[in-house]
PDB file of N, CA and C in Angstrom:
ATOM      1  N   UNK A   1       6.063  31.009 -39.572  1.00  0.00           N
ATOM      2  CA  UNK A   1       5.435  29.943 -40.317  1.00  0.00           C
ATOM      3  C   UNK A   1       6.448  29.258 -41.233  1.00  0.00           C
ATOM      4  N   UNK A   2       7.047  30.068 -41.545  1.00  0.00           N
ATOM      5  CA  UNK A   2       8.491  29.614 -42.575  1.00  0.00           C
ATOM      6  C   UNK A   2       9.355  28.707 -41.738  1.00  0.00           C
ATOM      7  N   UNK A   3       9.818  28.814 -40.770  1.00  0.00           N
ATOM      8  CA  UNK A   3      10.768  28.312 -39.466  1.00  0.00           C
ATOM      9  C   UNK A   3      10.703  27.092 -39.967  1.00  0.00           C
ATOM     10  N   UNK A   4       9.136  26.534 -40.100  1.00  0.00           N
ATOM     11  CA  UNK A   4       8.927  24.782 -40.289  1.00  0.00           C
ATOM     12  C   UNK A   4       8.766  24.487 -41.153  1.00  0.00           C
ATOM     13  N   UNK A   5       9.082  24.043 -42.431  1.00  0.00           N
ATOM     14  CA  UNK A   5       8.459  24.021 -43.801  1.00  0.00           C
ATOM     15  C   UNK A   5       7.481  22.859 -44.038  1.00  0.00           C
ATOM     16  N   UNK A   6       8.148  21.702 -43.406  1.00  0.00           N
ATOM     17  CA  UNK A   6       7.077  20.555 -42.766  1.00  0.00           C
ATOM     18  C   UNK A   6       5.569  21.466 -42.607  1.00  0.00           C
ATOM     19  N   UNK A   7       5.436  22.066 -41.659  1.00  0.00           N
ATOM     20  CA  UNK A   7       4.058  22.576 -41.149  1.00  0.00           C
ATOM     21  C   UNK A   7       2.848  23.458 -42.519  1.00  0.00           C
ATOM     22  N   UNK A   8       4.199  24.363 -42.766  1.00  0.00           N
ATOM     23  CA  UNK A   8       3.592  24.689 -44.217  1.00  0.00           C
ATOM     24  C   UNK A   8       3.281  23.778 -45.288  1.00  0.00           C
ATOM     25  N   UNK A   9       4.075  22.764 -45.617  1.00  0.00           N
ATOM     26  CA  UNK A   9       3.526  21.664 -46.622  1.00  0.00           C
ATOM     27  C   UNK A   9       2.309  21.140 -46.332  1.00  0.00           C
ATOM     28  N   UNK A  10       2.058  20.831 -44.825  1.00  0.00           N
ATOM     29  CA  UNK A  10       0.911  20.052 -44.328  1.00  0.00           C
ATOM     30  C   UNK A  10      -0.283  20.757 -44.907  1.00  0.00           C
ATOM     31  N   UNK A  11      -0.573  22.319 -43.811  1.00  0.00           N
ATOM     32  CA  UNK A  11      -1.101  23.209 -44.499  1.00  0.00           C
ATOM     33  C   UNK A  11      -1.594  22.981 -45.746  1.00  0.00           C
ATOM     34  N   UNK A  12      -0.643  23.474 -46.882  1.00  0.00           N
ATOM     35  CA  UNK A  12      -1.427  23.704 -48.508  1.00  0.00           C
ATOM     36  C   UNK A  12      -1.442  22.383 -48.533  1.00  0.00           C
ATOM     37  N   UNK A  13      -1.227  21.047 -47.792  1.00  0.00           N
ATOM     38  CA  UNK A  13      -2.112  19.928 -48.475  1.00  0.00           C
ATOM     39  C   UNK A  13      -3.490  19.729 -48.250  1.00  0.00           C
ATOM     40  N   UNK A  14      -3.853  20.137 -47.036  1.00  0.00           N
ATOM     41  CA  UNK A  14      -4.832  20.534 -45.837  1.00  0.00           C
ATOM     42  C   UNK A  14      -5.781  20.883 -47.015  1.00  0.00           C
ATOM     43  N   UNK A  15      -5.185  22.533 -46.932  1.00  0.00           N
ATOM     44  CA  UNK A  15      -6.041  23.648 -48.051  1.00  0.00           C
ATOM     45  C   UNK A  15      -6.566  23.097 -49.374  1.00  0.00           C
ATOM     46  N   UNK A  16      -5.537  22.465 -50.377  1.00  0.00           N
ATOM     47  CA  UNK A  16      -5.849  21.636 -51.716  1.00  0.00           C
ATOM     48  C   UNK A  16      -7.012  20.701 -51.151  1.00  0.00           C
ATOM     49  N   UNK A  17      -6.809  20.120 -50.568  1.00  0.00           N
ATOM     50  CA  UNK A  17      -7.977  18.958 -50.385  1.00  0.00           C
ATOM     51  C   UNK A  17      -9.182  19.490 -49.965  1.00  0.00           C
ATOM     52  N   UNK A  18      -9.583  20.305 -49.275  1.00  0.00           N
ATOM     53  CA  UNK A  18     -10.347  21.016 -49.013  1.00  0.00           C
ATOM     54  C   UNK A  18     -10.929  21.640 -49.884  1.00  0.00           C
ATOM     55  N   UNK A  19     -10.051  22.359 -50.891  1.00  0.00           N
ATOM     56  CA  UNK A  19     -10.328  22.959 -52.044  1.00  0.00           C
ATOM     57  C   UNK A  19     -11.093  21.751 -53.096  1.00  0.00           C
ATOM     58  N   UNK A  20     -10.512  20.594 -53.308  1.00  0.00           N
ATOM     59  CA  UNK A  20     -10.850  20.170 -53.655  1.00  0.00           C
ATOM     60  C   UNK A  20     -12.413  19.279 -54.022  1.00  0.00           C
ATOM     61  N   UNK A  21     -12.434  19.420 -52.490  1.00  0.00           N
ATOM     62  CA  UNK A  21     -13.923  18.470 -52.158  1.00  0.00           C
ATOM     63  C   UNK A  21     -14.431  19.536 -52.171  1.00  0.00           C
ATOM     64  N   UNK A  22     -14.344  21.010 -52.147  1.00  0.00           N
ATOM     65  CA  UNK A  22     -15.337  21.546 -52.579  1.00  0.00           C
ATOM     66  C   UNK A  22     -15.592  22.242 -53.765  1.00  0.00           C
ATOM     67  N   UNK A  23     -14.704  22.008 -54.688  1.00  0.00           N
ATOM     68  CA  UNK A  23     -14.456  21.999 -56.360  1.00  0.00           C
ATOM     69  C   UNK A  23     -15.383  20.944 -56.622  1.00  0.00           C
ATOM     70  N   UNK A  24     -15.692  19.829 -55.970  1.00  0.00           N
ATOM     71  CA  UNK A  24     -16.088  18.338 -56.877  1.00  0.00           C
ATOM     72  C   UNK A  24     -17.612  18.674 -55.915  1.00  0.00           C
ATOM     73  N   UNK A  25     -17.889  19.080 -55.339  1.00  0.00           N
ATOM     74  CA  UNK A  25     -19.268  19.364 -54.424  1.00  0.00           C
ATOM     75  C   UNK A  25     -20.020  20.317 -55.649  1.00  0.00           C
ATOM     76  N   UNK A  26     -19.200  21.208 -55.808  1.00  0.00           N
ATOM     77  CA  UNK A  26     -19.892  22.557 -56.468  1.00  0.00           C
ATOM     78  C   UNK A  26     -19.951  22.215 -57.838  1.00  0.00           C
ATOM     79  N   UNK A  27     -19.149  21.463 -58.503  1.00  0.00           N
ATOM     80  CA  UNK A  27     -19.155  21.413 -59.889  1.00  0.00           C
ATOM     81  C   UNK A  27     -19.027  19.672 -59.802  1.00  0.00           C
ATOM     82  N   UNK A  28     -20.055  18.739 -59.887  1.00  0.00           N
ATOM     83  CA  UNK A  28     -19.441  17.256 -59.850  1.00  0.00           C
ATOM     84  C   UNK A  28     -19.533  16.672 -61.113  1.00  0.00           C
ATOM     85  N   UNK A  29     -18.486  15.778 -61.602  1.00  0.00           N
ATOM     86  CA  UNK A  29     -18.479  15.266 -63.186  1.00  0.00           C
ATOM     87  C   UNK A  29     -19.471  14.630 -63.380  1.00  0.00           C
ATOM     88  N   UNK A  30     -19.741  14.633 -64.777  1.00  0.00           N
ATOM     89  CA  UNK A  30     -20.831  14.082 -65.290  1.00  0.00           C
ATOM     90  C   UNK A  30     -20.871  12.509 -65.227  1.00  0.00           C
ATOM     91  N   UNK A  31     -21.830  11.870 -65.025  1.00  0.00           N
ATOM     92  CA  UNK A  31     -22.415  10.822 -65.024  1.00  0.00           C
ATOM     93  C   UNK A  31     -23.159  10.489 -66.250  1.00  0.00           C
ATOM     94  N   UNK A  32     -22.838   9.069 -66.757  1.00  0.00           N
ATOM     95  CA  UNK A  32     -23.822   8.596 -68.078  1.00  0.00           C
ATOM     96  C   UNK A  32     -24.503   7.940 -67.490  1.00  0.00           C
ATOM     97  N   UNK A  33     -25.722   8.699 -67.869  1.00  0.00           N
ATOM     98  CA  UNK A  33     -27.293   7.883 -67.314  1.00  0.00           C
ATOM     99  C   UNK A  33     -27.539   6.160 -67.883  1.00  0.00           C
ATOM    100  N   UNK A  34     -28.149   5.562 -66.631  1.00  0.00           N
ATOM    101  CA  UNK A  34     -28.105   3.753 -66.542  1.00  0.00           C
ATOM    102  C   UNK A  34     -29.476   3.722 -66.559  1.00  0.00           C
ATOM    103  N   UNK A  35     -30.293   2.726 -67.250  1.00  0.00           N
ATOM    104  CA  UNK A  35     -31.422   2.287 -66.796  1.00  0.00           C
ATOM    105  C   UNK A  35     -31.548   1.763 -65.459  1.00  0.00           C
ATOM    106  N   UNK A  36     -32.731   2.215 -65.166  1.00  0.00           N
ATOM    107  CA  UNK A  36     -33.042   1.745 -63.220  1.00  0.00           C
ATOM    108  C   UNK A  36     -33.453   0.487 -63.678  1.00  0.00           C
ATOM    109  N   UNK A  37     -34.352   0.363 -64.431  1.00  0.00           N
ATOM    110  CA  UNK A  37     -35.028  -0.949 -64.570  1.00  0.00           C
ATOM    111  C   UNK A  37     -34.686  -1.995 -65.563  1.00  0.00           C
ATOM    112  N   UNK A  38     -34.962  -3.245 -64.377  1.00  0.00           N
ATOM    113  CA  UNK A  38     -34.427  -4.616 -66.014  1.00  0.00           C
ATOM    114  C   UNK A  38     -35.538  -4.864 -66.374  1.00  0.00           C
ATOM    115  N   UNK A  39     -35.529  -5.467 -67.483  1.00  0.00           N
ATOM    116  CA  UNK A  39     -36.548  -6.260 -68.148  1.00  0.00           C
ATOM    117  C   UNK A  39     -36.388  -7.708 -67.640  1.00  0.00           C
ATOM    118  N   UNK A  40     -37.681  -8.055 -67.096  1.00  0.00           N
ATOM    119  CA  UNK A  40     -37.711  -9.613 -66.312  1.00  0.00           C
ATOM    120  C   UNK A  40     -38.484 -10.402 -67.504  1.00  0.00           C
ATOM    121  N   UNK A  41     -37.945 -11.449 -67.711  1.00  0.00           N
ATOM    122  CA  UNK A  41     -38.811 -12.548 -68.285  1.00  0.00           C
ATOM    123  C   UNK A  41     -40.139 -12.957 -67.808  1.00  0.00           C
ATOM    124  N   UNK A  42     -41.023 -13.142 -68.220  1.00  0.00           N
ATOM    125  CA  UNK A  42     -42.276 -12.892 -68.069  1.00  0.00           C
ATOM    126  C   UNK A  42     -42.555 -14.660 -68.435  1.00  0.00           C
ATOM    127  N   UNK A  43     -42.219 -15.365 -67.322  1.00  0.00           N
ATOM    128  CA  UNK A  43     -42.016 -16.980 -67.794  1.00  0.00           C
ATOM    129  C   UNK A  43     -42.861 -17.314 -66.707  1.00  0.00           C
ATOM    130  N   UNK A  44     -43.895 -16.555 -65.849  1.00  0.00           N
ATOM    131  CA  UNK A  44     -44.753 -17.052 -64.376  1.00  0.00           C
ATOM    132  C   UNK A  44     -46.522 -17.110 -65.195  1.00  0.00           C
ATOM    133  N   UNK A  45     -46.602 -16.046 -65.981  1.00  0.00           N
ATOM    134  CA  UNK A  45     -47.605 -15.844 -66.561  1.00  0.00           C
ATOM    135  C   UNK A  45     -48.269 -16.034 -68.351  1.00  0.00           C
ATOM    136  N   UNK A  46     -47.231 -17.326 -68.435  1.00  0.00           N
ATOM    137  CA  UNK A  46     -47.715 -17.892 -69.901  1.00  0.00           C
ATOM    138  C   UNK A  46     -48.702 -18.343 -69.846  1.00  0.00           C
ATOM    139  N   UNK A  47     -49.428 -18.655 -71.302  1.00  0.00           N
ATOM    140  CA  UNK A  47     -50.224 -19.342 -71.377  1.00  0.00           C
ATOM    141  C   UNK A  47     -50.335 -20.862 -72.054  1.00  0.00           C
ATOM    142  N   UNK A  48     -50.946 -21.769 -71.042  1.00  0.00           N
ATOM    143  CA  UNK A  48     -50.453 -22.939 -71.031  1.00  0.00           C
ATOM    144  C   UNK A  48     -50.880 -23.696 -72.344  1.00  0.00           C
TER     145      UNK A  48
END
């Protein structure tokens, strides 16, 4: 495995990334909560 060091680099990049997406799967950063909803102008149902 040593012979190629190329092959081994590939490898632990392989492995890290892997590791990775499943570091960010299992534990994913926090998000600041958004309102779902807008407030619409209410300009259809005045009174005339």
């Amino acid at each position: 495995m040593f012979r190629r060091p190329i092959l081994t680099l590939i490898l632990l990049l392989l492995l890290g990334a892997a590791g990775a997406v499943l570091w960010f799967a299992a534990f994913p950063p926090p998000v600041t909560p958004t309102a779902v909803e807008r407030i619409i102008p209410n300009d259809r149902f005045q009174v005339r």
